[in-house]
Protein backbone atom coordinates (compact mmCIF):
# COMPACT_ATOMS: atom_id res chain seq x y z
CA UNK A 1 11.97 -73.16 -44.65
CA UNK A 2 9.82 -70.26 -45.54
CA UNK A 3 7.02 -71.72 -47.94
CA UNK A 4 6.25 -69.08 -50.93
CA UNK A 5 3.00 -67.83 -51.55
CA UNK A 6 0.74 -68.85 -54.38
CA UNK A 7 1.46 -65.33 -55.70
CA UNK A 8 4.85 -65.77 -56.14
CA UNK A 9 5.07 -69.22 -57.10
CA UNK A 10 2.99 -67.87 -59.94
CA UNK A 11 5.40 -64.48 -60.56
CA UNK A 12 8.29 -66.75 -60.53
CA UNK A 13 6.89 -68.97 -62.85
CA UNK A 14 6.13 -66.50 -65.57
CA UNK A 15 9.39 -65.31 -64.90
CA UNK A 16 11.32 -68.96 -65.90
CA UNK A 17 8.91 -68.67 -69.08
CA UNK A 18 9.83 -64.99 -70.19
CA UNK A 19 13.35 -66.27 -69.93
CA UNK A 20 13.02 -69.59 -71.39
CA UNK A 21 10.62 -67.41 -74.45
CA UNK A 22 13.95 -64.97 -75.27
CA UNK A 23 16.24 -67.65 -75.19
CA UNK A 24 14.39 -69.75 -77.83
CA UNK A 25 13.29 -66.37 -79.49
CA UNK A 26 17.34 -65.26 -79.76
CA UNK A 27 18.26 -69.30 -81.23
CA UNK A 28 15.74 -69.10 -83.71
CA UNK A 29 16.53 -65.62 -85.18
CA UNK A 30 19.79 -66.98 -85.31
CA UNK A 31 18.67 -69.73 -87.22
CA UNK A 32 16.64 -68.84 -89.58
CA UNK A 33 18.91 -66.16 -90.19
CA UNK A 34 21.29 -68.68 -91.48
CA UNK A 35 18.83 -70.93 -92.94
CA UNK A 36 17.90 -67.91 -95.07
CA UNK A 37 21.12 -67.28 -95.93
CA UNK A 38 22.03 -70.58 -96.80
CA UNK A 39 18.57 -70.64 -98.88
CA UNK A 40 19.75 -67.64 -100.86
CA UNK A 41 23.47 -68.64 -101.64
CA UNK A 42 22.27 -72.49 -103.00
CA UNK A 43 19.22 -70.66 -104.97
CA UNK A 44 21.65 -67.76 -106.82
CA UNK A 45 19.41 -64.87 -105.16
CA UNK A 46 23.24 -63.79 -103.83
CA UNK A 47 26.61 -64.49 -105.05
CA UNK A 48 27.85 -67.67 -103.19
CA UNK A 49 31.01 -66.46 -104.31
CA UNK A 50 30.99 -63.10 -102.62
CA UNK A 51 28.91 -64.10 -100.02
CA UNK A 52 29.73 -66.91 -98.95
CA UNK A 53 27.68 -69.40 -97.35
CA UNK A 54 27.01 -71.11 -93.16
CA UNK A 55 27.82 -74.24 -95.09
CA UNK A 56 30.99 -73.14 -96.90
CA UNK A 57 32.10 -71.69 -93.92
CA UNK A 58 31.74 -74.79 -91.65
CA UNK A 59 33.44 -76.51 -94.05
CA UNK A 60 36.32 -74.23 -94.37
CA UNK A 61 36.43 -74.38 -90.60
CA UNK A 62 36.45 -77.74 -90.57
CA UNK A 63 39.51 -78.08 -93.13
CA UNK A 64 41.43 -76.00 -90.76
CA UNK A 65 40.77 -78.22 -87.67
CA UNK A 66 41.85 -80.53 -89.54
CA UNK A 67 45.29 -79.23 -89.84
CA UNK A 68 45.18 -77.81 -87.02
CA UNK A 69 45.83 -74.09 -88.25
CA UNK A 70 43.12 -72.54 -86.52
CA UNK A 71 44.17 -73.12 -83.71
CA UNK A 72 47.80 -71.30 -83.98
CA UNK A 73 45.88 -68.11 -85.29
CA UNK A 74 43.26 -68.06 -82.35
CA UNK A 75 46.01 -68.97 -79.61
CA UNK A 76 48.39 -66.05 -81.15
CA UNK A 77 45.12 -63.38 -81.27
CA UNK A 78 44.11 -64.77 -78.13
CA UNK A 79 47.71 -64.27 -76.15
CA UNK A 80 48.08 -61.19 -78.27
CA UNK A 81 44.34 -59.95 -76.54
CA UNK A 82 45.04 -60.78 -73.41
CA UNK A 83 48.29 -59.32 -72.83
CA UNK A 84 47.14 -55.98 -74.45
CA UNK A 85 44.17 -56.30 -72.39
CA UNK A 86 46.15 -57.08 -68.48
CA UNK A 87 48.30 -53.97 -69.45
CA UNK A 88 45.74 -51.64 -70.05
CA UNK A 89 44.53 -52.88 -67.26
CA UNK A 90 47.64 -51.99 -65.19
CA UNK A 91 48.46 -48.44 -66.82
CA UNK A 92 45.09 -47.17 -66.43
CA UNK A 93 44.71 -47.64 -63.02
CA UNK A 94 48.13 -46.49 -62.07
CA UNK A 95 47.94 -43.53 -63.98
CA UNK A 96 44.38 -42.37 -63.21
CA UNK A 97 45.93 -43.09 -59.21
CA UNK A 98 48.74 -40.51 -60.52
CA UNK A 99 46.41 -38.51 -62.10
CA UNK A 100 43.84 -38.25 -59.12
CA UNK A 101 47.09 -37.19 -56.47
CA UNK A 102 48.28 -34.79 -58.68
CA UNK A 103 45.36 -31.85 -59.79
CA UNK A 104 47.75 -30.21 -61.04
CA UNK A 105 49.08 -33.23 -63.41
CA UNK A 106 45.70 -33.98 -64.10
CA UNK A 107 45.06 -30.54 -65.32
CA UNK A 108 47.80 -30.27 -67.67
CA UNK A 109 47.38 -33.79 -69.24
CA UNK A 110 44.10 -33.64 -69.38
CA UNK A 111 43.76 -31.93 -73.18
CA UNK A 112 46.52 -34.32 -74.19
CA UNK A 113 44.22 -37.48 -73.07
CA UNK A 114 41.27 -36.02 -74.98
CA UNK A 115 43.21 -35.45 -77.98
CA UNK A 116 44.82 -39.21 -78.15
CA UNK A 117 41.56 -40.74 -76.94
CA UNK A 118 40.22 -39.23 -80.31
CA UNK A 119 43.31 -40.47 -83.01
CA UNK A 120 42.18 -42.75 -85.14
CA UNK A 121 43.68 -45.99 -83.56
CA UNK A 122 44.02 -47.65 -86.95
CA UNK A 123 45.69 -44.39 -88.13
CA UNK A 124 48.61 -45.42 -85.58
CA UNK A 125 48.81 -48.93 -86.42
CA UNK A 126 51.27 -48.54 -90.02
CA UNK A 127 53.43 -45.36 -87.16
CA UNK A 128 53.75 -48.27 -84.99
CA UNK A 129 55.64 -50.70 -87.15
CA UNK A 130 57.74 -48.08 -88.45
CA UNK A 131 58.88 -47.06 -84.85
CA UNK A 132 58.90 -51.36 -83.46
CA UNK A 133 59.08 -53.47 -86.35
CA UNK A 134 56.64 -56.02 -87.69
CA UNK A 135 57.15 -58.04 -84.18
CA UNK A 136 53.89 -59.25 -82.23
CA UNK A 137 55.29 -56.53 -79.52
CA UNK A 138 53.97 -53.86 -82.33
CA UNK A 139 50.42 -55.86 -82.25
CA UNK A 140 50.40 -55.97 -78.09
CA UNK A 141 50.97 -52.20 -78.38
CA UNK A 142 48.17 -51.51 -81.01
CA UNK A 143 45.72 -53.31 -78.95
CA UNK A 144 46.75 -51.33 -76.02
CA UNK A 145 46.30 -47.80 -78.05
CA UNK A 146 43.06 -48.83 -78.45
CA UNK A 147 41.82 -48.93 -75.50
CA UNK A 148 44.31 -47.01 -72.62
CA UNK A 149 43.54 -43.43 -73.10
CA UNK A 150 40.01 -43.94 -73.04
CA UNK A 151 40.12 -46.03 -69.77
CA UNK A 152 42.82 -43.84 -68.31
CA UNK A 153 40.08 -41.17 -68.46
CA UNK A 154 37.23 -42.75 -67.50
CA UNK A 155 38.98 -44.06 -64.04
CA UNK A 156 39.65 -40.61 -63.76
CA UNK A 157 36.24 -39.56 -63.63
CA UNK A 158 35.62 -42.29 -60.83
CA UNK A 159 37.88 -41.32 -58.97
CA UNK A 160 37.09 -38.32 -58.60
CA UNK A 161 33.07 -38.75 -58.32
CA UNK A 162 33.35 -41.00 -54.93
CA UNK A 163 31.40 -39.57 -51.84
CA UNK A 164 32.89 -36.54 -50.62
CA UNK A 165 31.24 -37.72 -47.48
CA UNK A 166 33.26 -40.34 -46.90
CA UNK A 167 36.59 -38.66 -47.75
CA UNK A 168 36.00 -36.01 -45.16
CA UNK A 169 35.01 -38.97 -42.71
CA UNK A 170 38.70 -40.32 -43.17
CA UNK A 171 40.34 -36.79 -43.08
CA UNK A 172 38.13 -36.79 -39.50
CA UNK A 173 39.61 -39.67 -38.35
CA UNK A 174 43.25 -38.43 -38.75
CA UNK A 175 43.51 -40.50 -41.63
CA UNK A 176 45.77 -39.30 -45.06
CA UNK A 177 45.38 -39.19 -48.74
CA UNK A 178 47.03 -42.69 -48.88
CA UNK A 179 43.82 -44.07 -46.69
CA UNK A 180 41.30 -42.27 -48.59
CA UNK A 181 42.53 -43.81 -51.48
CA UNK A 182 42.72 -47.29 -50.42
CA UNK A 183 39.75 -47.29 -48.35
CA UNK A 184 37.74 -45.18 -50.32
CA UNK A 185 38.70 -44.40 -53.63
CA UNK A 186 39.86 -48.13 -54.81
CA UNK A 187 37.03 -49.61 -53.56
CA UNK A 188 34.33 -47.19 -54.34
CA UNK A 189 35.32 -47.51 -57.84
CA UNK A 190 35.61 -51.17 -58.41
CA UNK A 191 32.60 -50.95 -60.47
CA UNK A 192 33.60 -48.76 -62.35
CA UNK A 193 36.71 -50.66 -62.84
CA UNK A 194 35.18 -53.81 -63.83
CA UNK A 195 33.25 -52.36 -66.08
CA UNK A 196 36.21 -50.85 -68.25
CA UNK A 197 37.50 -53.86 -68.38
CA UNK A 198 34.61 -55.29 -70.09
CA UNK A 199 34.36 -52.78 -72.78
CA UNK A 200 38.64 -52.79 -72.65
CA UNK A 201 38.95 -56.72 -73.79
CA UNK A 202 36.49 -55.90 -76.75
CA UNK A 203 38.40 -52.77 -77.75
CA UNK A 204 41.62 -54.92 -77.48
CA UNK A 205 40.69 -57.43 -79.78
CA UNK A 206 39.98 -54.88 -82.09
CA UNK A 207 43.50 -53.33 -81.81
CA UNK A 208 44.55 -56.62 -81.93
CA UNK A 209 43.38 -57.63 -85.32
CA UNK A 210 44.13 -54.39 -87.04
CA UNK A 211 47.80 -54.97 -85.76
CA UNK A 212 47.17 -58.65 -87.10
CA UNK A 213 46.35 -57.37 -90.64
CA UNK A 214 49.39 -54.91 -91.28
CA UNK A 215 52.58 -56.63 -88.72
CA UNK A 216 51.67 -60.19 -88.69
CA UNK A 217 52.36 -63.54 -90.46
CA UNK A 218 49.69 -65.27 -88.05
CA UNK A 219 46.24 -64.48 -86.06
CA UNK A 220 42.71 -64.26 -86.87
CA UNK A 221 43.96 -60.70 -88.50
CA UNK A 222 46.40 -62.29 -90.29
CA UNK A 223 43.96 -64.72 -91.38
CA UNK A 224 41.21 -62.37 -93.21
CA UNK A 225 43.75 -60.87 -94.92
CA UNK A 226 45.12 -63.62 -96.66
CA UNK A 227 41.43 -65.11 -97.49
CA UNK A 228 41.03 -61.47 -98.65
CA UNK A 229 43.87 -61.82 -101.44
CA UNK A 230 43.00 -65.71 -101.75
CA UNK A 231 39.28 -64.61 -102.56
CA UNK A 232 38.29 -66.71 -100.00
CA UNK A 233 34.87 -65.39 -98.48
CA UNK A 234 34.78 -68.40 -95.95
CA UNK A 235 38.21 -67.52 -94.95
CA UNK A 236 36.98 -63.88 -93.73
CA UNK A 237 33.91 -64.75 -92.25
CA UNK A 238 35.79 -67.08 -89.59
């Protein structure tokens, strides 16, 4: 084995330490955050009532694990996320694939993408019941409108920004579109790819729980609303 230098032993120690400083630094905003907040509630500065408190709020948590009925709302939110979130997954690839064989598709729906990606999603959500019914299929759907034209057009653009290089090399090589696509296009745009999906599951949840609080008689949307009408400010905060 290759013994480091006392250079960088010394580098890689001050690295651990920077680390180890931001990770303490993050848990004790976080904490005295709450502390202070907790402070505030028990001394009147704020309204307990409005604003709640960490310690009303654990305890509200801990009345519904308890019962058990936090865990029905988070499992239907979470199925509801994830399902919303594998089939914008699905669509937006296979349609920026359509999308990048077809200019001339690509050119005609492009205005169309630009002008859905902008709708305000929440706008949709009371359109959406109307048209489905108050079914969690109607939620699954919000949380994919979300999210799909967005991604649709963002594959787009990474499909179409791989090395020109590299598609000419194929087209060299006797090879057709179908190659260039899976040995170029596909995997010079997994990045890209994965990184949709990372923004995609957020802006699924999202679509999720605004689905939650108009179509749904359970879910974490479901839930706020109800502490909403309750007055329930621990209720929400969950």
């Amino acid at each position: 084995m290759n013994k480091i230098s006392r250079e960088q032993d010394l580098f890689l120690r001050s690295l651990k330490r920077r680390h180890l400083t931001v990770r303490i630094a993050r848990i004790m905003i976080l904490v005295c955050f709450l502390c202070l907040w907790e402070l505030c509630a028990d001394t009147g500065i704020i309204d307990s009532f409005i604003f709640s408190s960490p310690s009303r709020i654990v305890l509200c948590f801990w009345e519904m694990v308890l019962d058990r009925s936090i865990f029905l709302h988070i499992w239907i939110t979470l199925y509801e996320t994830i399902a919303s979130f594998l089939l914008v997954t699905l669509v937006s690839i296979l349609a920026a694939v359509l999308l990048w064989c077809s200019r001339r598709l690509s050119e005609i729906m492009e205005p169309y993408l630009v002008v859905l990606n902008s709708l305000p999603k929440s706008a949709l959500a009371p359109l959406l019941i109307v048209w489905l019914g108050a079914t969690p299929t109607t939620i699954i759907v919000a949380g994919m409108s979300v999210a799909l034209f967005g991604s649709i057009m963002n594959l787009y653009t990474s499909f179409t920004s791989v090395d020109q290089e590299k598609i000419k090399l194929i087209y060299t090589l006797h090879g057709n579109r179908r190659h260039v696509l899976t040995k170029v296009v596909l995997p010079g745009s997994i990045p890209s790819i994965i990184s949709n999906m990372k923004v995609n599951i957020g802006l699924c949840l999202v679509g999720v729980v605004i689905g939650e609080f108009l179509a749904a008689r359970s879910g974490l949307g479901y839930l706020i609303i109800y502490s909403s009408q309750v007055l329930s400010c621990a209720g929400i905060w969950l």
